[in-house]
Protein backbone atom coordinates (compact mmCIF):
# COMPACT_ATOMS: atom_id res chain seq x y z
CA UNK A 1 -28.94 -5.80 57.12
CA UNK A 2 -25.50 -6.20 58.58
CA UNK A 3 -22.40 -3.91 57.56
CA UNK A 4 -20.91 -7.59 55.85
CA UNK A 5 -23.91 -8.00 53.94
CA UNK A 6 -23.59 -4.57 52.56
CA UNK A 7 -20.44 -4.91 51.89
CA UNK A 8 -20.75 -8.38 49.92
CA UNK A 9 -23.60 -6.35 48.09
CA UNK A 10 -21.60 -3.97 47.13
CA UNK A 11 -18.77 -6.41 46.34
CA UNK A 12 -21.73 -8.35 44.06
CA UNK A 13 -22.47 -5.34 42.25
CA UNK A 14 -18.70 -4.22 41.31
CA UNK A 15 -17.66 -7.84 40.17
CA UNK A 16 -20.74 -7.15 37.62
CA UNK A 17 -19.63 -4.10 36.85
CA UNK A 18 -16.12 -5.39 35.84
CA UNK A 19 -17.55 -8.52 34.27
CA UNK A 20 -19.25 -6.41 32.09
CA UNK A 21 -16.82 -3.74 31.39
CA UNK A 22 -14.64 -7.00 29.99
CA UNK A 23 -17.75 -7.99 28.27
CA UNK A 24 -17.66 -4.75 26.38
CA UNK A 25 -13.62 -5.27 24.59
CA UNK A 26 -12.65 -1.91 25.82
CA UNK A 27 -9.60 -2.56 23.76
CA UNK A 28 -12.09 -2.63 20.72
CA UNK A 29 -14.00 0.41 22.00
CA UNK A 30 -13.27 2.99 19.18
CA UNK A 31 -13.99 0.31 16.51
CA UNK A 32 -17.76 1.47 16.87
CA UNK A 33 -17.07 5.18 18.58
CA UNK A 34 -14.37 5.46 16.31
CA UNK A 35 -16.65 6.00 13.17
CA UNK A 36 -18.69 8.62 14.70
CA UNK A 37 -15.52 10.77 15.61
CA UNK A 38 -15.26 10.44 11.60
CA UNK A 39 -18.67 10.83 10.40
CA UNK A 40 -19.04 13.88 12.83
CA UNK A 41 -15.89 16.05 11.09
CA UNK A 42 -16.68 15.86 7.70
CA UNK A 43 -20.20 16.25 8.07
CA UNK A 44 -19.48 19.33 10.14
CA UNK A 45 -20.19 22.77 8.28
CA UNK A 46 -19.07 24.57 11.49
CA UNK A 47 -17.46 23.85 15.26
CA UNK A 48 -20.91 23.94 16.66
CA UNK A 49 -21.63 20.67 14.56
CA UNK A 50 -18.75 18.75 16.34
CA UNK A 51 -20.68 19.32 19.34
CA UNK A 52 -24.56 18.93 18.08
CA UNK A 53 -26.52 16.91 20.90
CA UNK A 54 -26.72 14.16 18.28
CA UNK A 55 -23.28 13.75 17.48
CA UNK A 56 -22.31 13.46 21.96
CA UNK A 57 -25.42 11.12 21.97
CA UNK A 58 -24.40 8.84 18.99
CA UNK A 59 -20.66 9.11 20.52
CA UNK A 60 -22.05 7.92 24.12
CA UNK A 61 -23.98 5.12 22.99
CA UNK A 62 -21.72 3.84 20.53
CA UNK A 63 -18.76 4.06 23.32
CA UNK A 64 -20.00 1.51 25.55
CA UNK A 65 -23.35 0.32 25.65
CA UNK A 66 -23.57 -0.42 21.74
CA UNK A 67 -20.33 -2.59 23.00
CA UNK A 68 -22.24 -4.40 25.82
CA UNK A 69 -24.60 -5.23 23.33
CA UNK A 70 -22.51 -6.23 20.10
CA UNK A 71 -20.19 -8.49 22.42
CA UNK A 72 -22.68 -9.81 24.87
CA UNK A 73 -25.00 -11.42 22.17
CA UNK A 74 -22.16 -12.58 20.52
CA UNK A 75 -21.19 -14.39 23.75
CA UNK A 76 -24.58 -15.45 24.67
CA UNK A 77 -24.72 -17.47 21.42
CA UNK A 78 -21.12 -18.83 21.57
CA UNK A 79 -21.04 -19.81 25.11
CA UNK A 80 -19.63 -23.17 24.28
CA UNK A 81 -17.76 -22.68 21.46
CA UNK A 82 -15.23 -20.16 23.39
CA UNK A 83 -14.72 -22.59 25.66
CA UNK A 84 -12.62 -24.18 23.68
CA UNK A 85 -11.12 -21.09 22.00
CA UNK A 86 -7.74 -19.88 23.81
CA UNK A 87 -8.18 -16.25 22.51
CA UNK A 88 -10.87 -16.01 24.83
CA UNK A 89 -8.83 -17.04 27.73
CA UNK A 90 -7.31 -14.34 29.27
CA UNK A 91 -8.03 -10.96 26.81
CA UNK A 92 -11.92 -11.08 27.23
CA UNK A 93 -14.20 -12.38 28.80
CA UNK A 94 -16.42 -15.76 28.73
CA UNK A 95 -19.75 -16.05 29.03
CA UNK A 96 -21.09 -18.72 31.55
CA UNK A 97 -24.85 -18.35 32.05
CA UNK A 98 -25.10 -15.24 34.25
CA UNK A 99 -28.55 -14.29 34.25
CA UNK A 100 -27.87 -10.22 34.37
CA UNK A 101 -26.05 -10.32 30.87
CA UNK A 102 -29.36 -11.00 28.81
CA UNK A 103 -31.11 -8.13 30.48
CA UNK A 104 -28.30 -5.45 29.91
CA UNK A 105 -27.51 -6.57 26.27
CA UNK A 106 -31.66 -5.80 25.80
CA UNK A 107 -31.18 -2.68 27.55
CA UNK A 108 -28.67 -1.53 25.38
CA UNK A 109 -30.72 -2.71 22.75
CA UNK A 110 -33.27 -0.86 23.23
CA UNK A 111 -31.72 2.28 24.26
CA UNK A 112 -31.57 4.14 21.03
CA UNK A 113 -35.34 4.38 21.66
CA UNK A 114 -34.82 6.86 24.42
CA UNK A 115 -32.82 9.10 22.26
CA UNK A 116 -34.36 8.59 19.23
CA UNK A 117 -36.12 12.60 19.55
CA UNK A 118 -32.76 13.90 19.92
CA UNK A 119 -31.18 12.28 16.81
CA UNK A 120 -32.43 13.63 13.15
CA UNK A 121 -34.49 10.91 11.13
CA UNK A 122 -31.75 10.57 8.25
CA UNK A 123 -29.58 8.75 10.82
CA UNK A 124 -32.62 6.19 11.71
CA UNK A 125 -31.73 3.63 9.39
CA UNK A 126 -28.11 3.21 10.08
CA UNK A 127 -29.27 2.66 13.97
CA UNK A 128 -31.32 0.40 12.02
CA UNK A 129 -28.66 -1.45 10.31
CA UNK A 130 -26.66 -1.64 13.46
CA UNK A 131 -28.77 -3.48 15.58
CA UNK A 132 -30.22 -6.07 13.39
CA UNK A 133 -26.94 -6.84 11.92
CA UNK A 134 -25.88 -7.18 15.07
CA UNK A 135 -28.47 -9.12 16.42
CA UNK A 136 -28.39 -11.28 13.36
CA UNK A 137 -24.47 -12.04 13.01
CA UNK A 138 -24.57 -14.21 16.24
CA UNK A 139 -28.16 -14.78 16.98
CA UNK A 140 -30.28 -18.07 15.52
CA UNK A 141 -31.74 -18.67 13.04
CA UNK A 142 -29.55 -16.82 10.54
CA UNK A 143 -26.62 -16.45 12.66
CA UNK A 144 -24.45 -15.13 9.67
CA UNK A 145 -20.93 -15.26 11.65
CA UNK A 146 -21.35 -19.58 10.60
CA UNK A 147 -21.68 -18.59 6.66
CA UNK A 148 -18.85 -17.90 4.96
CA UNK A 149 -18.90 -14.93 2.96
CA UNK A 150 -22.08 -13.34 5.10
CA UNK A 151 -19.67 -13.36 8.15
CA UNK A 152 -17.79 -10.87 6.33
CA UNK A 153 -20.49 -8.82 4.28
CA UNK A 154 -22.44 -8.64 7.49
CA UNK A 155 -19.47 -6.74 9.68
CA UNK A 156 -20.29 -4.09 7.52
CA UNK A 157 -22.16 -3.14 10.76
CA UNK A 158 -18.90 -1.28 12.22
CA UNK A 159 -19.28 1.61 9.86
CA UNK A 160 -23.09 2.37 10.13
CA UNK A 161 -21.53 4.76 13.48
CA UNK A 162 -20.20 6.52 11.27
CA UNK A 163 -23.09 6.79 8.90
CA UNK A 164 -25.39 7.73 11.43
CA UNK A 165 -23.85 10.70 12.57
CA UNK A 166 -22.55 11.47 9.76
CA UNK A 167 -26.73 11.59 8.57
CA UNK A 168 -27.27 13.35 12.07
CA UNK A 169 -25.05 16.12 11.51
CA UNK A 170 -25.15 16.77 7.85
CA UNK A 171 -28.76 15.96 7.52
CA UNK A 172 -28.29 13.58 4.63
CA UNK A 173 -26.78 10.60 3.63
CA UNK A 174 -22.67 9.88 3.64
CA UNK A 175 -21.43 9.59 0.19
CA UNK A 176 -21.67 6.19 -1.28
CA UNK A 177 -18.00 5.92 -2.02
CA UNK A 178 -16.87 6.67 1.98
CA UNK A 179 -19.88 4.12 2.61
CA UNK A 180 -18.49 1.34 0.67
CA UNK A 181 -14.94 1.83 1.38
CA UNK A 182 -16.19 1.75 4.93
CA UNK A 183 -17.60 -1.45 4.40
CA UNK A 184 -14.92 -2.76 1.99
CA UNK A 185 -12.36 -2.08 4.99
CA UNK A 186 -14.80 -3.64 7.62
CA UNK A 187 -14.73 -6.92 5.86
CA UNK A 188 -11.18 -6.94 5.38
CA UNK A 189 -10.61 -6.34 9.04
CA UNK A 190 -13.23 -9.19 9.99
CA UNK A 191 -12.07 -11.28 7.84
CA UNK A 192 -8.19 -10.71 9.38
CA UNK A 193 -9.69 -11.50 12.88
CA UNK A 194 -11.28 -14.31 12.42
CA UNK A 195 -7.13 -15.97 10.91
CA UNK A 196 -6.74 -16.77 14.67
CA UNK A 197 -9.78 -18.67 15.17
CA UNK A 198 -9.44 -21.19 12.18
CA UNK A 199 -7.94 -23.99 14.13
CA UNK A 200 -10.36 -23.67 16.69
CA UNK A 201 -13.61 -23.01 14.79
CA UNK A 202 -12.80 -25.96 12.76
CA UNK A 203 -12.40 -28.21 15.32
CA UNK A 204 -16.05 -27.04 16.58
CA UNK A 205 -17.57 -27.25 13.25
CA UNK A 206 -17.78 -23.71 12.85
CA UNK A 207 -17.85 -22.67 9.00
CA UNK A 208 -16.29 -19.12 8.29
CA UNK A 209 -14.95 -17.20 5.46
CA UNK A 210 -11.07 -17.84 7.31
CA UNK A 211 -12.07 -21.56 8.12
CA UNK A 212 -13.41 -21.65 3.84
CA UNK A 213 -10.75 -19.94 2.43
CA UNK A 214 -7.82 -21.30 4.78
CA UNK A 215 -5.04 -18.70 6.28
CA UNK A 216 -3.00 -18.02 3.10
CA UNK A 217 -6.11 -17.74 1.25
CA UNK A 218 -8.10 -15.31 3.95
CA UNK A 219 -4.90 -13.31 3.92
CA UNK A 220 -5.52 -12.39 -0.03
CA UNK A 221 -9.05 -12.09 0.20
CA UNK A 222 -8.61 -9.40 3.17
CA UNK A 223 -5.50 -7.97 0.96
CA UNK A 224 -8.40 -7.60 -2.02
CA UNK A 225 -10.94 -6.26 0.42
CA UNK A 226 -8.39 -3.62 1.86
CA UNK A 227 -7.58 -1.99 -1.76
CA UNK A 228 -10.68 -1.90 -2.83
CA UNK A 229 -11.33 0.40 0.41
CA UNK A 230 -8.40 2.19 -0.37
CA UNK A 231 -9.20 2.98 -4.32
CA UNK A 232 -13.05 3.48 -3.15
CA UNK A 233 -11.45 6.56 -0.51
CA UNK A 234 -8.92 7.12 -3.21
CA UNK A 235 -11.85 8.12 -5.67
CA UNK A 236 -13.04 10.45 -2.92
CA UNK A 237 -9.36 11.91 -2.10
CA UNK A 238 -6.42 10.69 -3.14
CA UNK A 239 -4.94 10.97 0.14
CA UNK A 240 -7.45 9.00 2.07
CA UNK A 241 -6.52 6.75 -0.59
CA UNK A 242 -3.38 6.68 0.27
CA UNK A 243 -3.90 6.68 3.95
CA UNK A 244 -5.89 3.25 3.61
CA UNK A 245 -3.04 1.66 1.72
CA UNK A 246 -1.65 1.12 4.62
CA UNK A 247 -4.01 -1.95 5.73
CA UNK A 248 -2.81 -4.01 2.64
CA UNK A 249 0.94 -3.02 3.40
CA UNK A 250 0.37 -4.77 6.55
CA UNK A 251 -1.39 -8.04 5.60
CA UNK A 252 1.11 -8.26 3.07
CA UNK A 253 3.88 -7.94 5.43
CA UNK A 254 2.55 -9.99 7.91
CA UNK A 255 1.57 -13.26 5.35
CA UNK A 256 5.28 -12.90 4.27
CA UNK A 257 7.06 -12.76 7.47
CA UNK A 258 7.50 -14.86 10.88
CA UNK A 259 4.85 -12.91 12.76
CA UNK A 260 2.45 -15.63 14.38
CA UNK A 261 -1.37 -14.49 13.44
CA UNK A 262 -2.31 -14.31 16.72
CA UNK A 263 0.40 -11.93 18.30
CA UNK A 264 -0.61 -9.61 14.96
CA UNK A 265 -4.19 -9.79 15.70
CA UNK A 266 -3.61 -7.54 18.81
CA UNK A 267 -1.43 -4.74 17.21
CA UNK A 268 -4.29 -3.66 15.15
CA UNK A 269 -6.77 -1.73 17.94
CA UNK A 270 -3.96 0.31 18.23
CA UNK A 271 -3.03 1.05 14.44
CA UNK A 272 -6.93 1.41 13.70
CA UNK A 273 -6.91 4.39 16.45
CA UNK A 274 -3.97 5.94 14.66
CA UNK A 275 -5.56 5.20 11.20
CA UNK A 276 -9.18 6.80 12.31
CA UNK A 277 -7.54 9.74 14.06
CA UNK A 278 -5.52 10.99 11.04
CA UNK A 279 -8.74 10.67 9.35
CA UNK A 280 -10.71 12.79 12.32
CA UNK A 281 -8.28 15.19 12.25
CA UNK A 282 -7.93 15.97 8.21
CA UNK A 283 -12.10 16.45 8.58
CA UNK A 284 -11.31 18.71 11.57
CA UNK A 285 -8.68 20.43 9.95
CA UNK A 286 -11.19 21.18 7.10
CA UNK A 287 -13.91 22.85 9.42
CA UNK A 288 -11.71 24.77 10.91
CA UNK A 289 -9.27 26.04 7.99
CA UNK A 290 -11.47 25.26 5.05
């Protein structure tokens, strides 16, 4: 083997890497680690919980490979419709028949096997709920991200993370309040992604709750999703009540102003992180000052 052949090997193997690492959204990264950063401090009794070998598992997994696997079926199965969808242009990545992303989305599939000793059995089911709602929002036959309504109940998938180690730690289940305002939020925050893509999905055939509903329409139904988070966290404590107000303050200010969809779309990684942090930190704060 020549030093050019090793060196187009190696060239091989790091386009790969980045194609997959673009693959993954790292922009969307903490929308499944995220949860477990939550689920971990206020299941914590102690500082030694924050850093159970469950909870740095559950954070590892969910950082990256659950990614590879949530995004890479989803582009496996909508190969040709992004090709006509200009979000997917520059911001992520398209899929275009490369053989090595089936293998490392079944991989990362399959992973949670490995660590499944390590991880209590009261988190099982949310790992559960993860995968086959991921599998099952892009993948035939039920494909729910084509029915409106499931598209939305189904994302619920972001905040089973969060359950799990929440379950790992704590050794039983979240509270069903913080579970459905989870889920409550998730939808809303689907539902608000998916405002971009109504032009093109329709023009593909593609029936979702945005393309149903139409954009001033999605914007109220992810306005009624969003306070019904916030009074379901409100029941729990006013202030995280109050703290989730802030998603309908921003759909409403966004379907009343100039703001293009698409250009709003991107700002919310970035309040999400500040949202989930202020909530990792009050459950921190409460381990460590009571």
């Amino acid at each position: 083997m020549t030093a050019n052949s090793t060196a187009a090997g190696d060239g091989r193997y790091g386009d790969r890497l980045r194609y997959l690492l673009t693959l993954s959204r790292p922009r969307f990264w903490l929308y499944l680690a995220g949860p477990v950063l939550v689920g971990v401090a206020y299941a914590a009794a102690g500082v030694g919980d924050v850093f159970a070998p469950a909870a740095i598992v559950l954070f590892a997994y969910f950082l990256l490979p659950a990614n590879v696997f949530l995004y890479g079926i989803n582009d496996i199965y909508d190969r040709e419709i992004d090709a006509a969808n200009p979000k997917k242009s520059e911001q992520e990545a398209r899929y275009r028949g490369q053989r090595i992303v089936p293998v490392v989305v079944t991989v990362c599939a399959l992973l949670p096997l490995a660590f499944l000793p390590l991880v209590p059995s009261a988190a099982w089911p949310w790992l559960a709920v993860f995968l086959v709602l991921g599998a099952a929002y892009s993948a035939p036959p039920v494909r729910f991200k084509t029915t409106p309504l499931l598209d939305s109940v189904s994302n619920g998938l972001y905040i089973a993370p969060g359950a799990a180690a929440y379950a790992a730690v704590a050794g039983s289940q979240p509270p069903v309040l913080a579970v459905l305002g989870g889920w409550l939020w998730a939808m809303g925050m689907h539902t608000f992604s998916a405002i971009p893509d109504i032009e093109p999905d329709q023009e593909t055939g593609i029936r979702t709750t945005a393309t149903a509903l139409g954009e001033r329409w999605t914007y109220a139904y992810c306005g009624a999703c969003w306070l019904a988070s916030a009074a379901a966290f409100g029941a729990l404590d006013l202030r995280l009540g109050a703290l989730m107000l802030v998603y309908p303050g921003l759909v409403a200010a966004i379907a009343t102003s100039s703001v293009a969809v698409d250009r709003a779309y991107w700002w919310f990684p970035a309040i999400n992180t500040v949202v989930g942090a202020t909530l990792t930190m009050g459950g921190l704060w409460r381990v460590l000052y009571g």
